[in-house]
C-alpha atoms as a PDB file:
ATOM      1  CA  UNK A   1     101.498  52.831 129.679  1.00  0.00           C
ATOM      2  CA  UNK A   2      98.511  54.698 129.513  1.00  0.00           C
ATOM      3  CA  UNK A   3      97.711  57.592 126.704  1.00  0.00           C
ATOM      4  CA  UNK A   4      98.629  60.595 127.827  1.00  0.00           C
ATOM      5  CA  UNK A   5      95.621  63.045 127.523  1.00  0.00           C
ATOM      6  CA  UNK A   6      97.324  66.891 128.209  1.00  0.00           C
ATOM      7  CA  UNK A   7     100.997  67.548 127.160  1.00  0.00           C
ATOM      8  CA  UNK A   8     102.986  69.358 130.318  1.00  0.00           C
ATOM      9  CA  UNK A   9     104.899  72.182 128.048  1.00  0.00           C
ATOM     10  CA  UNK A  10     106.582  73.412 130.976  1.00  0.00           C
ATOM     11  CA  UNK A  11     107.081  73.758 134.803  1.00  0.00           C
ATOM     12  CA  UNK A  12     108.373  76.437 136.253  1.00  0.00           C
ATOM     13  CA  UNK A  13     109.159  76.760 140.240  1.00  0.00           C
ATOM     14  CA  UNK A  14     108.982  72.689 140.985  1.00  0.00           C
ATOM     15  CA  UNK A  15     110.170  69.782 140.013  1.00  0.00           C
ATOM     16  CA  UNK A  16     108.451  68.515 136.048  1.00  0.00           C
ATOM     17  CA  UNK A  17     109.132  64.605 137.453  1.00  0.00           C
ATOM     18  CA  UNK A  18     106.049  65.826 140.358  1.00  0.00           C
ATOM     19  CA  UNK A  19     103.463  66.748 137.934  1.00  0.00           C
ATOM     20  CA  UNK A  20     101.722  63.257 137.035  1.00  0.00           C
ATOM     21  CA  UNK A  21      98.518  62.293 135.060  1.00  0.00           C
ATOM     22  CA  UNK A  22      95.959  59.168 135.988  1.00  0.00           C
ATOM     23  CA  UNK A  23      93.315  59.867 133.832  1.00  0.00           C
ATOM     24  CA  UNK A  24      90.766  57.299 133.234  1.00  0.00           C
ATOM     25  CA  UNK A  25      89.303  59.020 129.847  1.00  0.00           C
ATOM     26  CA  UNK A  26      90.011  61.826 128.083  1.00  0.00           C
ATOM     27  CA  UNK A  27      87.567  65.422 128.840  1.00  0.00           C
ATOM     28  CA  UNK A  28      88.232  69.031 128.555  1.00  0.00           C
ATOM     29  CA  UNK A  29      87.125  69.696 131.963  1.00  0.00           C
ATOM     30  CA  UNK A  30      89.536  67.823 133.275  1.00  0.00           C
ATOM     31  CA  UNK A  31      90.165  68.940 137.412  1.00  0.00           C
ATOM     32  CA  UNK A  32      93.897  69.476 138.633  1.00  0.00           C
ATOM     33  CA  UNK A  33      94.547  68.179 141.843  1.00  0.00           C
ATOM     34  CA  UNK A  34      97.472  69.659 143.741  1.00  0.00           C
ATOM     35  CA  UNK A  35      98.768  67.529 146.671  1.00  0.00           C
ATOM     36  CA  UNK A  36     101.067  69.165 149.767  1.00  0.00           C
ATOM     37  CA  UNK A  37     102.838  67.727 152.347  1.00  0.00           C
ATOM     38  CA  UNK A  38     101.536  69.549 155.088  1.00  0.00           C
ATOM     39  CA  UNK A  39      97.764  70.680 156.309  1.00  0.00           C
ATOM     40  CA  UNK A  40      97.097  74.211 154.805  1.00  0.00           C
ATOM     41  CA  UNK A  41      95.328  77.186 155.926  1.00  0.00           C
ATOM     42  CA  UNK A  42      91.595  77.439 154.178  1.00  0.00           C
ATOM     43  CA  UNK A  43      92.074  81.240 154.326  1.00  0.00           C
ATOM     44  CA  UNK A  44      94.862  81.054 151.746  1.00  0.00           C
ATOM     45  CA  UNK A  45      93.161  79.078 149.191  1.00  0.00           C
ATOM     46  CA  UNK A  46      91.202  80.974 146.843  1.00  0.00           C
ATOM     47  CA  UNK A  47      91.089  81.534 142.828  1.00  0.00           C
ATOM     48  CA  UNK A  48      93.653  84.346 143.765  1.00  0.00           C
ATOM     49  CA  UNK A  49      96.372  81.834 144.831  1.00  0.00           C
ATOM     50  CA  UNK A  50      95.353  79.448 142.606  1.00  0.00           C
ATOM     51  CA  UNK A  51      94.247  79.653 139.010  1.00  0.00           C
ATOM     52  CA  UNK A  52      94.263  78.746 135.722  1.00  0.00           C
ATOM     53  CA  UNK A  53      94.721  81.242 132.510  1.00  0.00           C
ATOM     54  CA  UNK A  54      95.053  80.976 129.132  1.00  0.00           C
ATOM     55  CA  UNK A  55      98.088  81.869 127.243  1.00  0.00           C
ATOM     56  CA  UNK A  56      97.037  84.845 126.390  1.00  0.00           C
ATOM     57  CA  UNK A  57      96.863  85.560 130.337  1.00  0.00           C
ATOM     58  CA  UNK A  58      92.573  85.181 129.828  1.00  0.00           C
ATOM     59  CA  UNK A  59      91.466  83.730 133.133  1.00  0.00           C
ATOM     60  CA  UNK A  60      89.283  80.648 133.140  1.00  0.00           C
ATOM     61  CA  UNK A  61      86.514  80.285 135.847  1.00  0.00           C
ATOM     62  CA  UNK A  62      86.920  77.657 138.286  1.00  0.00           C
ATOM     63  CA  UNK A  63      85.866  76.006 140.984  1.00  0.00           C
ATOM     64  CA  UNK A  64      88.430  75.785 143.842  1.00  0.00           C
ATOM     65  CA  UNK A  65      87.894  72.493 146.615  1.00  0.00           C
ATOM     66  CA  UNK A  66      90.381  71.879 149.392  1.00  0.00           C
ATOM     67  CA  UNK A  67      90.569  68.158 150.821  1.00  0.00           C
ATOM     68  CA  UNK A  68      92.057  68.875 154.169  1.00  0.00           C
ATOM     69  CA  UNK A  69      91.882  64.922 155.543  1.00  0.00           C
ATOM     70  CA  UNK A  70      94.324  64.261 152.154  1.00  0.00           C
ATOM     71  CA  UNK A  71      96.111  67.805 151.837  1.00  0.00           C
ATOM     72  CA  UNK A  72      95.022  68.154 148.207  1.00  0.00           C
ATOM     73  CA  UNK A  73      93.502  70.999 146.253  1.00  0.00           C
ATOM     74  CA  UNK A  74      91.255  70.566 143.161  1.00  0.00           C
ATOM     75  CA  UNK A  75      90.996  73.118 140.660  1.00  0.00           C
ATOM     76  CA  UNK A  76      87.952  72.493 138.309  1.00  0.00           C
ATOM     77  CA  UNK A  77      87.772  74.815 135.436  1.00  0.00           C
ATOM     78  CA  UNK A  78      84.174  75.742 134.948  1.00  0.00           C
ATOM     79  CA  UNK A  79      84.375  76.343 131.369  1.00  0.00           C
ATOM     80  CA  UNK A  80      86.218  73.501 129.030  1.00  0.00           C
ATOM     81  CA  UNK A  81      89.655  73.879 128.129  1.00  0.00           C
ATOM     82  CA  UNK A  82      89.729  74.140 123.998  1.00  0.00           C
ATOM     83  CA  UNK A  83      91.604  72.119 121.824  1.00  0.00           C
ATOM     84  CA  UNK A  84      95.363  73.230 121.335  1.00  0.00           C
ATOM     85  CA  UNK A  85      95.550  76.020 123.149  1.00  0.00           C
ATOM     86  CA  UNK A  86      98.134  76.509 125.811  1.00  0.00           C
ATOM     87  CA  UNK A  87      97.446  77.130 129.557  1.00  0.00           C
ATOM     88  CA  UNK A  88      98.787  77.817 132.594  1.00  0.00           C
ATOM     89  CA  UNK A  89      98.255  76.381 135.757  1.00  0.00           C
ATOM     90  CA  UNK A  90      99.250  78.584 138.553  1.00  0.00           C
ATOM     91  CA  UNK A  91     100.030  78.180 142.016  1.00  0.00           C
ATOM     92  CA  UNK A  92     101.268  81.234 144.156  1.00  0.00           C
ATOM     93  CA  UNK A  93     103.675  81.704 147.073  1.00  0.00           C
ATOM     94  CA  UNK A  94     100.704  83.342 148.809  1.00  0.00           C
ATOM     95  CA  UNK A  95      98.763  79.107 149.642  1.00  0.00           C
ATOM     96  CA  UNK A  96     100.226  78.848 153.163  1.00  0.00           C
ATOM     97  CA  UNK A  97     100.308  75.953 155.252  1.00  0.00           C
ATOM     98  CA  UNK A  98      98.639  76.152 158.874  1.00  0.00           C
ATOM     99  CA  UNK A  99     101.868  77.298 160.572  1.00  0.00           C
ATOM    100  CA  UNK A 100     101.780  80.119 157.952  1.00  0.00           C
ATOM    101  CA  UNK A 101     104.741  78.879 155.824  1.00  0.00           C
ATOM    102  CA  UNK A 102     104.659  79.553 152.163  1.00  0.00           C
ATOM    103  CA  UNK A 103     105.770  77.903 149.251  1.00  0.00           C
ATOM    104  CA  UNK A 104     109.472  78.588 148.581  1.00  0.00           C
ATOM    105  CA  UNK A 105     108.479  79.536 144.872  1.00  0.00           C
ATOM    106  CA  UNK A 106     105.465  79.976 142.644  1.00  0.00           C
ATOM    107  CA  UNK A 107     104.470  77.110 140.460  1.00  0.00           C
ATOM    108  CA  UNK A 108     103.426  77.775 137.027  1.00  0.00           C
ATOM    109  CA  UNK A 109     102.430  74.250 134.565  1.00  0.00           C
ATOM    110  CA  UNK A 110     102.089  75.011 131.270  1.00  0.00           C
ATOM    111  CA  UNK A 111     100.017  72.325 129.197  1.00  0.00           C
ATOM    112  CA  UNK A 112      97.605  71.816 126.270  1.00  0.00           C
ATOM    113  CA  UNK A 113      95.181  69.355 125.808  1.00  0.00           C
END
């Protein structure tokens, strides 16, 4: 099994088994992809619905890319995460698919490189 190169702390509003790593070597930029089963609306996704903070609820800047052929989301932090410190990963209720549905529940991942 490969090294795993962040620790998932916690997930709230999903399911922990979902959140998976393939990570070919080990970088604290490291870009989150989020994949949804249906096509979503461009409008809704934005570093508003999406984002990543620190623990200390210190926003990071990053760069938000939506793959609409694969329904996946990338969220590449701009800035490199540092060494033990806790983040948080969050995804709002307010990403929408096309036929304006929202998620059922906010999803927060908490992890540490």
């Amino acid at each position: 099994m490969a090294k795993q190169y962040i620790t998932i702390e916690n997930v709230t509003g999903g399911d922990k088994s979902k959140v998976k790593q393939s990570l070919k070597f080990k970088t604290g930029k490291f870009v989150w992809r989020v994949k949804f089963t249906a096509p979503l609306n461009p409008n809704s996704i934005n570093n508003r619905n999406l984002y990543v903070t620190s623990s200390k609820q210190v926003p990071l800047l990053t760069n938000i890319r939506y793959d609409s052929i694969n329904n996946y989301i990338e969220i590449e932090p701009l800035e490199p995460y540092e060494k033990d410190e806790s983040y948080l990963l969050h995804v709002t209720t307010n990403v929408k698919s096309k036929g304006g549905q929202k998620l059922a529940n906010e999803i927060t991942i908490q992890f540490k490189v």
